[in-house]
PDB file of N, CA and C in Angstrom:
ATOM      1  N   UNK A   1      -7.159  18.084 -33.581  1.00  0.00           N
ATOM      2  CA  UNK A   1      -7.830  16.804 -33.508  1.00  0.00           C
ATOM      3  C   UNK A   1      -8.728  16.782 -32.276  1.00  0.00           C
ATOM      4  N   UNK A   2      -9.644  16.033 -32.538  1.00  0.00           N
ATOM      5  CA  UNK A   2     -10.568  16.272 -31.308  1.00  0.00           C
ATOM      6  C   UNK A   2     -10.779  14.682 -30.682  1.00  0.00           C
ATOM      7  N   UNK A   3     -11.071  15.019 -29.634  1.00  0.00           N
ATOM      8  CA  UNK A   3     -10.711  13.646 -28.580  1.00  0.00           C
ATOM      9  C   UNK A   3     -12.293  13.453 -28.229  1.00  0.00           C
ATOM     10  N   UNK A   4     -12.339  11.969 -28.647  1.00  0.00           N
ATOM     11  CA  UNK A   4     -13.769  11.348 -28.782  1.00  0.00           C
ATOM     12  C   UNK A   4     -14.035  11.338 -27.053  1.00  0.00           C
ATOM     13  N   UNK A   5     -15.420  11.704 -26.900  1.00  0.00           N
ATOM     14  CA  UNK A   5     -16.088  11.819 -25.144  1.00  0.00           C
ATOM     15  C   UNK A   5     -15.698  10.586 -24.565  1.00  0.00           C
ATOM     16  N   UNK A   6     -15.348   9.433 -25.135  1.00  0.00           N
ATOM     17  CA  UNK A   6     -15.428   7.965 -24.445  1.00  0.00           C
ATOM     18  C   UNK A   6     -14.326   7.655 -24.317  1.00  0.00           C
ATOM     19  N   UNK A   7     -13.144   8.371 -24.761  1.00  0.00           N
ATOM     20  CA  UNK A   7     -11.670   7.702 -24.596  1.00  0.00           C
ATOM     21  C   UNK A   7     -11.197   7.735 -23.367  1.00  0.00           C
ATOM     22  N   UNK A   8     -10.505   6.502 -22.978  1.00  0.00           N
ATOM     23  CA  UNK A   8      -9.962   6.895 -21.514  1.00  0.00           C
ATOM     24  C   UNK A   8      -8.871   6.934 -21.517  1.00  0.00           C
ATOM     25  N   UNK A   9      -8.173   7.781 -20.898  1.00  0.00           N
ATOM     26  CA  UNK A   9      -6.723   8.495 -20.810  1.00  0.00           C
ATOM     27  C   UNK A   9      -6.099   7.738 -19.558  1.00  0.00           C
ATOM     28  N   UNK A  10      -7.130   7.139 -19.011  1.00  0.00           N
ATOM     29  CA  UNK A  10      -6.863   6.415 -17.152  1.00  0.00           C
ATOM     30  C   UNK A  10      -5.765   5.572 -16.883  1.00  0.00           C
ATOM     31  N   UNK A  11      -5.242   5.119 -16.383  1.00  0.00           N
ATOM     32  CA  UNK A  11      -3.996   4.313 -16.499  1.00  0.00           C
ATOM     33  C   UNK A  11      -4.240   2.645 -16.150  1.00  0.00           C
ATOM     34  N   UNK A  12      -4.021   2.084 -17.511  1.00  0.00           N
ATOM     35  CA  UNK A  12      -4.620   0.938 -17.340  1.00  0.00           C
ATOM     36  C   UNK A  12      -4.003   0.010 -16.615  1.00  0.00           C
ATOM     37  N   UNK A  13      -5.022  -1.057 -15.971  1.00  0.00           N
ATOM     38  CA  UNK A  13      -4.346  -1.694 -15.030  1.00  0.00           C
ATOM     39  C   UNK A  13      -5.150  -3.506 -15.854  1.00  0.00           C
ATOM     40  N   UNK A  14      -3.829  -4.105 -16.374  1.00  0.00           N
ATOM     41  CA  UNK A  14      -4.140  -5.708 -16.518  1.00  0.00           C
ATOM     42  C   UNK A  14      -4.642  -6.423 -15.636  1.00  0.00           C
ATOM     43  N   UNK A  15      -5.743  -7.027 -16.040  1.00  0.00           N
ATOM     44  CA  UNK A  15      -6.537  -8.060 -15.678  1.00  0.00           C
ATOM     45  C   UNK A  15      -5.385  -9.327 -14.978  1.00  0.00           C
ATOM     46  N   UNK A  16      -4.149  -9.810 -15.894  1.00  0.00           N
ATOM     47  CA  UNK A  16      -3.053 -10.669 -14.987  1.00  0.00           C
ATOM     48  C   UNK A  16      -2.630 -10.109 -14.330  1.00  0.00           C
ATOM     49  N   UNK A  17      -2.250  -8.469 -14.109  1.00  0.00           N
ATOM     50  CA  UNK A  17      -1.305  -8.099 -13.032  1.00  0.00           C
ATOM     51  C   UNK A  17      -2.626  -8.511 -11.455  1.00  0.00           C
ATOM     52  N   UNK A  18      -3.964  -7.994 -11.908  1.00  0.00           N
ATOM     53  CA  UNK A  18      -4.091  -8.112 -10.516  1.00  0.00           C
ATOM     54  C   UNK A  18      -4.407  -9.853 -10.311  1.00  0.00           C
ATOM     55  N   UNK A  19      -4.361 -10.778 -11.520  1.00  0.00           N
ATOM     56  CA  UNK A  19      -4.344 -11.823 -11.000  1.00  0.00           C
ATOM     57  C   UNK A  19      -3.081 -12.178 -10.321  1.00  0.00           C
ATOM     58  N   UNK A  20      -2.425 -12.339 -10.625  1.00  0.00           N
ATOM     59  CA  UNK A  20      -0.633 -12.278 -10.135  1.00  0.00           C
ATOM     60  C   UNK A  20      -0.916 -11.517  -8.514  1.00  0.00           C
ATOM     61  N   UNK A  21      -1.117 -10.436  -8.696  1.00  0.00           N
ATOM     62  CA  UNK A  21      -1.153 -10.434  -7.144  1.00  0.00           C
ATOM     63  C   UNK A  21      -1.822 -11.193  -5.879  1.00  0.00           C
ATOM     64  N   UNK A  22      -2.894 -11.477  -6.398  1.00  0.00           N
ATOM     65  CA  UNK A  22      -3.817 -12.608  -5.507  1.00  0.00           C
ATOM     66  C   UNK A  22      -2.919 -13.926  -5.188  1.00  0.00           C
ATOM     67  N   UNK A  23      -2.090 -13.964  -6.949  1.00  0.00           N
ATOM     68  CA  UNK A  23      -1.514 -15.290  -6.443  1.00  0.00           C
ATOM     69  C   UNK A  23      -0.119 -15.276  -5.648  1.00  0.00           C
ATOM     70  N   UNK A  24       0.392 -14.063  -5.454  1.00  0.00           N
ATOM     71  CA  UNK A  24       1.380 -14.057  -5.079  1.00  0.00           C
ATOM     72  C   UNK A  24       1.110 -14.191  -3.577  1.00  0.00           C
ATOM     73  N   UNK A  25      -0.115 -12.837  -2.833  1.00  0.00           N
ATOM     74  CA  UNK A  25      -0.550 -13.093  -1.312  1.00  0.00           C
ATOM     75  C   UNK A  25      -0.721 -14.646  -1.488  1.00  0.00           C
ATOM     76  N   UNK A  26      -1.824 -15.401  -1.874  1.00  0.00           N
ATOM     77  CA  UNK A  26      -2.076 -16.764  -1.591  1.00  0.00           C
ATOM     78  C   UNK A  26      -1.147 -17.535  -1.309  1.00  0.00           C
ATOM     79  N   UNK A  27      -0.064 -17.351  -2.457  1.00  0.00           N
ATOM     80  CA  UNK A  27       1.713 -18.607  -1.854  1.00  0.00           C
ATOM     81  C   UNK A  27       2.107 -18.428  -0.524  1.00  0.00           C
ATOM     82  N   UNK A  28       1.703 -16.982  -0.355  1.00  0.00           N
ATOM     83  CA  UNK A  28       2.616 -16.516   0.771  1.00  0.00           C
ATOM     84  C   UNK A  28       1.940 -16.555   1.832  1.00  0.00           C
ATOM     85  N   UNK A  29       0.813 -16.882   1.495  1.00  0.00           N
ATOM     86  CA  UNK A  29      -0.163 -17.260   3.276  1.00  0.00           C
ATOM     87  C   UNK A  29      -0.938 -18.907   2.621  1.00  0.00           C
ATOM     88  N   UNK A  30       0.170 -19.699   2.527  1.00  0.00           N
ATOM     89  CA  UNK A  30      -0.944 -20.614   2.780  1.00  0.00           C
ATOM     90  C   UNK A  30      -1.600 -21.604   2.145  1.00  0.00           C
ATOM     91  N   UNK A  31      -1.891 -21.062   0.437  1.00  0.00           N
ATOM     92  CA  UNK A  31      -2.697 -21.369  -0.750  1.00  0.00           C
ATOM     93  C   UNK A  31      -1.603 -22.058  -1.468  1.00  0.00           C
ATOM     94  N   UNK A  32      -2.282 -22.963  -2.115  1.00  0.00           N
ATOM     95  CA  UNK A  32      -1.596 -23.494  -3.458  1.00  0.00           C
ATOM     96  C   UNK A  32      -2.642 -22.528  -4.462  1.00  0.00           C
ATOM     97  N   UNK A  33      -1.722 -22.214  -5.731  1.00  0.00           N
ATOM     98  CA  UNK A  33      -2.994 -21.350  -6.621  1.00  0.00           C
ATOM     99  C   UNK A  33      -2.119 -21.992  -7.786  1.00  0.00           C
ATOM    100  N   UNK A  34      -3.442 -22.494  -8.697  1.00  0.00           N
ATOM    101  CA  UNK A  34      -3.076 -22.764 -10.078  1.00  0.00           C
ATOM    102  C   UNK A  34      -3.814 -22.243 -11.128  1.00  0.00           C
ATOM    103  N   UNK A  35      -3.110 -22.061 -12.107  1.00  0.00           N
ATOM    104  CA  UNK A  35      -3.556 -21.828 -13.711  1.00  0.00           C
ATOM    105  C   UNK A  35      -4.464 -22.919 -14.182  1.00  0.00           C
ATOM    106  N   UNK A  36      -5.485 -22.819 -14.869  1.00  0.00           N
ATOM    107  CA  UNK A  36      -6.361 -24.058 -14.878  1.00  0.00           C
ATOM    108  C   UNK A  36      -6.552 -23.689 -16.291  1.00  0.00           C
ATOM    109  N   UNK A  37      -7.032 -24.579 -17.338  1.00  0.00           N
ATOM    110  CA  UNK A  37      -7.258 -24.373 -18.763  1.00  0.00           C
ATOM    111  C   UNK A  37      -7.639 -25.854 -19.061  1.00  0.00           C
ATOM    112  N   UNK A  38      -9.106 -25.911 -19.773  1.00  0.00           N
ATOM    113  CA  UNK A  38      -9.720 -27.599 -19.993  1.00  0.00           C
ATOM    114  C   UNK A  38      -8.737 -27.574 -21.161  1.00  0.00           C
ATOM    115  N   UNK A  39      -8.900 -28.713 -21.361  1.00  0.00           N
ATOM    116  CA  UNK A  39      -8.022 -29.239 -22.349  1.00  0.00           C
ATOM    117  C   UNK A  39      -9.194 -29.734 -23.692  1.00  0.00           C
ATOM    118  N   UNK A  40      -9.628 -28.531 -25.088  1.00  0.00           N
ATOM    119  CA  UNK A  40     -10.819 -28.806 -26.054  1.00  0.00           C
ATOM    120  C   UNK A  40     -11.564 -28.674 -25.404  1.00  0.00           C
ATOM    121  N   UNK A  41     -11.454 -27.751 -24.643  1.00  0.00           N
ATOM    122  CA  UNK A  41     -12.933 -26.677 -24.238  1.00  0.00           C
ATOM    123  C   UNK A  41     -12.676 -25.380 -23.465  1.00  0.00           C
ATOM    124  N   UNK A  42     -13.391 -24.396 -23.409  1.00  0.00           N
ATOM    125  CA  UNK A  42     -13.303 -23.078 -22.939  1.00  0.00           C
ATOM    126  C   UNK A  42     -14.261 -22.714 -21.746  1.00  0.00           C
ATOM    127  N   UNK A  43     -13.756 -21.831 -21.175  1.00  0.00           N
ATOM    128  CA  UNK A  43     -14.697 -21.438 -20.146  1.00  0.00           C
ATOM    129  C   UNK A  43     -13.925 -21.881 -18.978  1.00  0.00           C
ATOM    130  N   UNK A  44     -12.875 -22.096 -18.661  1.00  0.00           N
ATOM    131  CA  UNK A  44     -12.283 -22.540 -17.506  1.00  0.00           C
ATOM    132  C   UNK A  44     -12.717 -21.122 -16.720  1.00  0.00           C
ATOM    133  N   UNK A  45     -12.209 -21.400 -15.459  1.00  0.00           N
ATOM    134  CA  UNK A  45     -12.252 -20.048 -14.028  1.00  0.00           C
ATOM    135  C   UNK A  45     -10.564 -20.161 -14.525  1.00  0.00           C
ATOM    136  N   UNK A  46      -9.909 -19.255 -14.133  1.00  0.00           N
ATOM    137  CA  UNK A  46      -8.938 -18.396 -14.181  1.00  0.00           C
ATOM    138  C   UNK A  46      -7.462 -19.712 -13.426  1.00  0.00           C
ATOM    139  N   UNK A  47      -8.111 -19.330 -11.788  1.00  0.00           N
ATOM    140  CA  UNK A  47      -7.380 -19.911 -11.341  1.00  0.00           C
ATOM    141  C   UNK A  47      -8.146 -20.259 -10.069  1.00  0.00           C
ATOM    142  N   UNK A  48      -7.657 -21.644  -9.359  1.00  0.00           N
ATOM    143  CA  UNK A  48      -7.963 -22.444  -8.435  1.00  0.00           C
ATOM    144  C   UNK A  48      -7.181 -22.525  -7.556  1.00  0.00           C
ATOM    145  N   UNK A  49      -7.387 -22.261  -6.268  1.00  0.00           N
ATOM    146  CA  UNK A  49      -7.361 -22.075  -4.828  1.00  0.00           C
ATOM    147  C   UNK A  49      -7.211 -23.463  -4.327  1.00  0.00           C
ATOM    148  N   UNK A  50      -6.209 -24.031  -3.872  1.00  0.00           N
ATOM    149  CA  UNK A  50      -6.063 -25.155  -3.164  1.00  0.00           C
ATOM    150  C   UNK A  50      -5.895 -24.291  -1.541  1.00  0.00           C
ATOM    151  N   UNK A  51      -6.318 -24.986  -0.444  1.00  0.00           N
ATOM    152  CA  UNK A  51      -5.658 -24.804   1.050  1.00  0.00           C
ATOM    153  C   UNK A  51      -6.954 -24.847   1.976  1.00  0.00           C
ATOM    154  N   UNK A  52      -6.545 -24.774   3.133  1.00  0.00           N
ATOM    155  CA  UNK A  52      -7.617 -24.890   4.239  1.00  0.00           C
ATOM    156  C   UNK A  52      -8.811 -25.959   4.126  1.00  0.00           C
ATOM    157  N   UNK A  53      -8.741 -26.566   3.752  1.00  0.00           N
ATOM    158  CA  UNK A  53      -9.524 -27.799   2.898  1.00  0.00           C
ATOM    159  C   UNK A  53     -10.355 -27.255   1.614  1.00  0.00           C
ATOM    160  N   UNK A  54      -9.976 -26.546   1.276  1.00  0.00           N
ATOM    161  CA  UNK A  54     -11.082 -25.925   0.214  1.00  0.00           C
ATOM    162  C   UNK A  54     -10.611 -25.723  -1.142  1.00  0.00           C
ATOM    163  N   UNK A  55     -11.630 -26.046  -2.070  1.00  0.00           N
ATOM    164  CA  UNK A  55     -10.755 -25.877  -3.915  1.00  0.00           C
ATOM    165  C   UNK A  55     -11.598 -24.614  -4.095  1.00  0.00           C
ATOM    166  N   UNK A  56     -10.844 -23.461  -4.271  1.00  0.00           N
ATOM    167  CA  UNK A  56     -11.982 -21.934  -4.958  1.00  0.00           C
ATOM    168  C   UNK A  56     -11.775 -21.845  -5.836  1.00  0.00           C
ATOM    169  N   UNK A  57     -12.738 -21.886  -7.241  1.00  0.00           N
ATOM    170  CA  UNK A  57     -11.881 -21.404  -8.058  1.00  0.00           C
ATOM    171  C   UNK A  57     -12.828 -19.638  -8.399  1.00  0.00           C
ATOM    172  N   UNK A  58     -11.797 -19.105  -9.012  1.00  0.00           N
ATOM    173  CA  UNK A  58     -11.959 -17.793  -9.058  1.00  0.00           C
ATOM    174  C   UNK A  58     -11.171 -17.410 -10.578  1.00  0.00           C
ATOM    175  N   UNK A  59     -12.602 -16.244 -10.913  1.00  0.00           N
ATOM    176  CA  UNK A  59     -12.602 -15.494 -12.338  1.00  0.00           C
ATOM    177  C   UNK A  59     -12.134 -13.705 -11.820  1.00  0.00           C
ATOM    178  N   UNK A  60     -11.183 -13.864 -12.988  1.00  0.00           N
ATOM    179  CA  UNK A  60     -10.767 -12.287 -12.716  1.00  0.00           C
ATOM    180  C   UNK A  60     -11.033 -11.581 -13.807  1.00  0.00           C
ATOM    181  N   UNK A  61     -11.622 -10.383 -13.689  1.00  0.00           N
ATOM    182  CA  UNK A  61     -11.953  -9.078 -14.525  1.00  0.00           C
ATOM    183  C   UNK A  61     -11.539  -8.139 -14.496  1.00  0.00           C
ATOM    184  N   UNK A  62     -11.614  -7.663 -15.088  1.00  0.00           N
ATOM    185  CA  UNK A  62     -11.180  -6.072 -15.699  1.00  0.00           C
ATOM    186  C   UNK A  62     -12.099  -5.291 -15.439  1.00  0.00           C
ATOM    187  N   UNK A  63     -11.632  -4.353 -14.240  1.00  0.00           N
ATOM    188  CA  UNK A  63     -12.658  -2.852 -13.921  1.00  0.00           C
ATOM    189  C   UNK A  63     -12.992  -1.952 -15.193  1.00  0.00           C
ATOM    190  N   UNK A  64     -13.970  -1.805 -15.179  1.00  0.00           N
ATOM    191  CA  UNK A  64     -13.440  -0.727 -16.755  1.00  0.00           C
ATOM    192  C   UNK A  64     -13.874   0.409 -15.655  1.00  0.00           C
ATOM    193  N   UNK A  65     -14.180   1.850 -16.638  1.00  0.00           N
ATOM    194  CA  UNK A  65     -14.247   2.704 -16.203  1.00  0.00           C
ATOM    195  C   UNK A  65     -15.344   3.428 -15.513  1.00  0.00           C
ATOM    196  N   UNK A  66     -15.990   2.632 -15.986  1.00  0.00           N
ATOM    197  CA  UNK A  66     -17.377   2.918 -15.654  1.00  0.00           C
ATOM    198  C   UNK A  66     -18.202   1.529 -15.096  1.00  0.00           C
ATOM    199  N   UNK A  67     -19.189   1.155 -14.416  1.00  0.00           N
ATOM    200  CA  UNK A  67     -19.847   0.040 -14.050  1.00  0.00           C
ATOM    201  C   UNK A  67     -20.335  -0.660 -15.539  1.00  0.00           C
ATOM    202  N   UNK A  68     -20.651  -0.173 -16.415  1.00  0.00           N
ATOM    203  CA  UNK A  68     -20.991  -0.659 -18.058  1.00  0.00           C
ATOM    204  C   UNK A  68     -20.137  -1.391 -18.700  1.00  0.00           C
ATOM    205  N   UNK A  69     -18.607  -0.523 -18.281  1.00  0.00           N
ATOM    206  CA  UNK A  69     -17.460  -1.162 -19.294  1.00  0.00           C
ATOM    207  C   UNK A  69     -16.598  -2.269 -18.474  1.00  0.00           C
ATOM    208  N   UNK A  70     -16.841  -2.408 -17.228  1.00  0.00           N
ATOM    209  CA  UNK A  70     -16.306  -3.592 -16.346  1.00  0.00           C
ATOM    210  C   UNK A  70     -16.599  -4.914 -17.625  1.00  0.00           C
ATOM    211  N   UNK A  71     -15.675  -5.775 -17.341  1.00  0.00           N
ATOM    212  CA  UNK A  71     -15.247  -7.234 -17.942  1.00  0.00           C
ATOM    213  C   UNK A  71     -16.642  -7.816 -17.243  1.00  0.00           C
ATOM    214  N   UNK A  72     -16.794  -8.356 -18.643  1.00  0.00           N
ATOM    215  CA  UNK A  72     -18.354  -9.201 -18.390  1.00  0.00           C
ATOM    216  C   UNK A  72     -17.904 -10.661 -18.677  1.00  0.00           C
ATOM    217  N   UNK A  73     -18.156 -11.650 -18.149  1.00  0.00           N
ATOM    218  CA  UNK A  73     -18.198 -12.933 -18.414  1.00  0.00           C
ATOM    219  C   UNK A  73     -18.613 -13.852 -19.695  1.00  0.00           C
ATOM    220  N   UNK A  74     -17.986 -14.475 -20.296  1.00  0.00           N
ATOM    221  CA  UNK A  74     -18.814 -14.734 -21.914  1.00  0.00           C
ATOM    222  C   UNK A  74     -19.728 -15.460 -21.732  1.00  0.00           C
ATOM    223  N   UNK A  75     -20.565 -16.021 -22.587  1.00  0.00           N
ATOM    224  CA  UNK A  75     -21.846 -16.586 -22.676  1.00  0.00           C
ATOM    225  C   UNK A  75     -20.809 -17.852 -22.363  1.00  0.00           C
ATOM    226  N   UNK A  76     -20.060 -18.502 -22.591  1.00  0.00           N
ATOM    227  CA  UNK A  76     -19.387 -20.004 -22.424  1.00  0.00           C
ATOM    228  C   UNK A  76     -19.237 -19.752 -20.916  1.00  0.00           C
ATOM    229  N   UNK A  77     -18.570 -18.642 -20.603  1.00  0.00           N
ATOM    230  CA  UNK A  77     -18.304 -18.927 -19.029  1.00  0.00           C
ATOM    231  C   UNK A  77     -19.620 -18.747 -18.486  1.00  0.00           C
ATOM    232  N   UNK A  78     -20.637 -17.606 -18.694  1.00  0.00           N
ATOM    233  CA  UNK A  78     -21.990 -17.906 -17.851  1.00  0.00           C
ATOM    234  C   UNK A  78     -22.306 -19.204 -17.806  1.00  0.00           C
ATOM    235  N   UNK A  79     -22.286 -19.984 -19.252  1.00  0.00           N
ATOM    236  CA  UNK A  79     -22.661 -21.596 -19.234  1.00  0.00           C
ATOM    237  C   UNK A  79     -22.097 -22.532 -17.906  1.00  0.00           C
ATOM    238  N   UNK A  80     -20.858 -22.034 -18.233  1.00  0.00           N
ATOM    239  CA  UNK A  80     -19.869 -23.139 -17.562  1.00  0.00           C
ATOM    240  C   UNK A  80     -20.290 -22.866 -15.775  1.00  0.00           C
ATOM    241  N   UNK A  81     -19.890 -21.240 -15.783  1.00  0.00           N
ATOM    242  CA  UNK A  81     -20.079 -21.768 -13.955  1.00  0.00           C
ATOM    243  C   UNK A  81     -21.737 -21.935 -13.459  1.00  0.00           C
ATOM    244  N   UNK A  82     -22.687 -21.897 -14.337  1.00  0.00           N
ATOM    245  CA  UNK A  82     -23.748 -21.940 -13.799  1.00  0.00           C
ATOM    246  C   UNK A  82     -23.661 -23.842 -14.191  1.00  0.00           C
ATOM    247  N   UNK A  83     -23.239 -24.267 -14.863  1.00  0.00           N
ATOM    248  CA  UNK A  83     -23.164 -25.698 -14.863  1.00  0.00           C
ATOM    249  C   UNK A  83     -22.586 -26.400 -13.542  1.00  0.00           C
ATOM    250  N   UNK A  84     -21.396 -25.537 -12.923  1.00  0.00           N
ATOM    251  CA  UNK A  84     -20.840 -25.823 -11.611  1.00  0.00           C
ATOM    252  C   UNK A  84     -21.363 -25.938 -10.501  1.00  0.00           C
ATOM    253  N   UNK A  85     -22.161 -24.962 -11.123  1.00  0.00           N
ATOM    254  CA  UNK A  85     -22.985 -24.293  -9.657  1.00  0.00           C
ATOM    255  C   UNK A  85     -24.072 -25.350  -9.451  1.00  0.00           C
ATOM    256  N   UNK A  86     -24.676 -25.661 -10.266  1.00  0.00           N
ATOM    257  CA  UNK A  86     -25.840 -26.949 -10.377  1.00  0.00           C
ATOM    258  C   UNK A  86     -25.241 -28.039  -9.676  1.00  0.00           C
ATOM    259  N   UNK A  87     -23.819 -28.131  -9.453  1.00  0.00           N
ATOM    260  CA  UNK A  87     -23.596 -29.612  -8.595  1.00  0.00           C
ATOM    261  C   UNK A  87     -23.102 -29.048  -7.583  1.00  0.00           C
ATOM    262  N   UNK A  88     -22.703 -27.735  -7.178  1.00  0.00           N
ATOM    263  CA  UNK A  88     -22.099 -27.036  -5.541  1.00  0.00           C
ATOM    264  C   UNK A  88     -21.083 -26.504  -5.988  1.00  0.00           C
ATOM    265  N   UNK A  89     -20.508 -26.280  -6.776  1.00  0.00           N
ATOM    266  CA  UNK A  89     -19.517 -25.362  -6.887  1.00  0.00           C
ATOM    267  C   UNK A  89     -19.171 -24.029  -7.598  1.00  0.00           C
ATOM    268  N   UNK A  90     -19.627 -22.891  -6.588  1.00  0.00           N
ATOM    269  CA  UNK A  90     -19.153 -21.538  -6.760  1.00  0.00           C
ATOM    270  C   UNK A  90     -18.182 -21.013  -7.378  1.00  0.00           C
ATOM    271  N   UNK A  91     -18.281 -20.689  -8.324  1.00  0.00           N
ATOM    272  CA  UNK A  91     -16.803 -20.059  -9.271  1.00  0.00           C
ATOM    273  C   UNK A  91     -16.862 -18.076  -9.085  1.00  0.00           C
ATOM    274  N   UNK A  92     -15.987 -17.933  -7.978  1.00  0.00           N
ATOM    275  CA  UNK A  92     -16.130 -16.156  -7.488  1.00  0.00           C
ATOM    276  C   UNK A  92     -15.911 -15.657  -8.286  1.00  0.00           C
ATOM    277  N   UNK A  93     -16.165 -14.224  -9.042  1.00  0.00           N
ATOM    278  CA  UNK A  93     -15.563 -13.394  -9.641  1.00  0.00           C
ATOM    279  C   UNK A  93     -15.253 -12.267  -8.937  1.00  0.00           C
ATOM    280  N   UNK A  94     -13.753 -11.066  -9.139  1.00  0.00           N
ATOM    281  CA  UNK A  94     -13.233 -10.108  -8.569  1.00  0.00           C
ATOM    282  C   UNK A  94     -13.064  -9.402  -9.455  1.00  0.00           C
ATOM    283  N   UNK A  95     -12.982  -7.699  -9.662  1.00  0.00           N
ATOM    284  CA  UNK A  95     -12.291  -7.233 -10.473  1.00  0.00           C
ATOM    285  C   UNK A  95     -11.158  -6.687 -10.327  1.00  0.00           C
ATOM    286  N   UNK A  96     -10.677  -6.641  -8.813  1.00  0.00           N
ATOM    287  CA  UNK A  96      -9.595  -6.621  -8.080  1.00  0.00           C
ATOM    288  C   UNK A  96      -8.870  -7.905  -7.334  1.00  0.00           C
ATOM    289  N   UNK A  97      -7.529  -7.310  -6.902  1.00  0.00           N
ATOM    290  CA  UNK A  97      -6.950  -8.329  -6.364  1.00  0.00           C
ATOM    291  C   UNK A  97      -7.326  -8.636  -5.281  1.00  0.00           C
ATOM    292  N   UNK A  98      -7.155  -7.179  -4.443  1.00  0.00           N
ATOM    293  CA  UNK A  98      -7.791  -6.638  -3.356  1.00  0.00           C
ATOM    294  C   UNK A  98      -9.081  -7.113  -2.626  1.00  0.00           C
ATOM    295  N   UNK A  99      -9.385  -7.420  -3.950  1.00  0.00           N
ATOM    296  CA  UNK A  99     -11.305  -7.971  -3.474  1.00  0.00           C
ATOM    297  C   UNK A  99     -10.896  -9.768  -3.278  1.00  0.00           C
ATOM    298  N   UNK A 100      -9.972 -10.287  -3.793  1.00  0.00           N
ATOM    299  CA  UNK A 100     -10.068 -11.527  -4.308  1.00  0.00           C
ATOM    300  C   UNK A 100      -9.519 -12.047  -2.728  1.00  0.00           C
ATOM    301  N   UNK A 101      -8.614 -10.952  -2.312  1.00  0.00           N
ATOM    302  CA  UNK A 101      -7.451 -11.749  -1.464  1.00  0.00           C
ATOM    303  C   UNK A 101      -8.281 -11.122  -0.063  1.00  0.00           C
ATOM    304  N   UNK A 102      -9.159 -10.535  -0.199  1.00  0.00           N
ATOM    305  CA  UNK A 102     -10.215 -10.527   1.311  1.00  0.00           C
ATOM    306  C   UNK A 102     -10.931 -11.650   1.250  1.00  0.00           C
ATOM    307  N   UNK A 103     -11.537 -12.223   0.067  1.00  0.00           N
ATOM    308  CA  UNK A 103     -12.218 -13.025   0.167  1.00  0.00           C
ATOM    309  C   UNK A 103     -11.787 -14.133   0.825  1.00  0.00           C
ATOM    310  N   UNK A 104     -10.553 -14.462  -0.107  1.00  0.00           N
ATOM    311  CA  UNK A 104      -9.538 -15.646   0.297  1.00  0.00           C
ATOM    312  C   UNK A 104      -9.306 -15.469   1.672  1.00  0.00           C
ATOM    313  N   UNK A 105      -9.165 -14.257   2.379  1.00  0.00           N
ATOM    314  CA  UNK A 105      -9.071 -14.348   3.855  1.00  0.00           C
ATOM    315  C   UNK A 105      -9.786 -14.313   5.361  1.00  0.00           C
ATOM    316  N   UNK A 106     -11.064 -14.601   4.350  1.00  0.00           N
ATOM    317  CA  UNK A 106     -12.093 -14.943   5.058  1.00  0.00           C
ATOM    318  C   UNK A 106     -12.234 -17.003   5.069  1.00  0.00           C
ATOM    319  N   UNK A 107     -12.140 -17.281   3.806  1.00  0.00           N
ATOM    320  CA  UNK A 107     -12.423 -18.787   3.828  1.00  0.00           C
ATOM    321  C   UNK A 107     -10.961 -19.255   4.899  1.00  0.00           C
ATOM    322  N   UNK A 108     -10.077 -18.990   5.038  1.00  0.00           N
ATOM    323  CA  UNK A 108      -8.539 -18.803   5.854  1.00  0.00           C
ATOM    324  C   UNK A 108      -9.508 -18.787   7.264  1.00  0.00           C
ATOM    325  N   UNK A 109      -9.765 -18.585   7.728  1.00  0.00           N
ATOM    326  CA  UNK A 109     -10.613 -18.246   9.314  1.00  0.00           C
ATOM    327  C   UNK A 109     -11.875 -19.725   9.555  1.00  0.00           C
ATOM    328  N   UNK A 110     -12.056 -20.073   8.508  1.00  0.00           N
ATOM    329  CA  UNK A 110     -13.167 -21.104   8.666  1.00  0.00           C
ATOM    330  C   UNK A 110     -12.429 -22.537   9.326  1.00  0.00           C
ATOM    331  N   UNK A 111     -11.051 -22.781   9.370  1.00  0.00           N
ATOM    332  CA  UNK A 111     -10.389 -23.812   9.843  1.00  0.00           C
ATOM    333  C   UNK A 111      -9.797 -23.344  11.189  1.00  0.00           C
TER     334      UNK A 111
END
């Protein structure tokens, strides 16, 4: 059998595990972090950042393997956070946890 050029053998890593980790650093320094979901509508951000006076909310993705196959945002969520963004509010995206919880520890320093 022959193994198609595009398959990845890589060891996959869930999009919740590295959300879960962000939220786990955040409890533990500081953050309230919640699960957010509109209620008859789509496009929510992931999860929202309460602490230091600040609400973040933040979208998590999936690295793919290549810069091409990285988790792209749907046309509802492009809608939605560019709708946010029109009144001031930034909705981050990470494809790591790693990336999420530097960020978070930078807005942590602004108080």
């Amino acid at each position: 059998m022959k193994v198609l050029d595009d398959f990845d053998f890589g060891a996959r890593t869930l999009e919740s595990n590295e959300e879960l980790d962000v939220v786990a650093w955040a409890e533990n320094n500081g953050w309230i972090a919640r699960k957010m979901q509109y209620q008859g509508r789509h496009s929510c951000p992931d999860r929202f950042f309460f602490g230091y006076g600040q609400i973040i909310p933040i979208e998590m993705k999936k690295r793919g393997k290549t810069r091409s196959r990285d988790g792209k945002l749907s046309k509802g969520q492009e809608q939605e956070f560019r709708r946010l963004a029109d009144v001031g509010v930034t909705v981050h995206v990470f494809y790591t946890g790693a990336e999420a919880i530097e960020f978070l520890k930078t807005k942590m320093l602004l108080v």
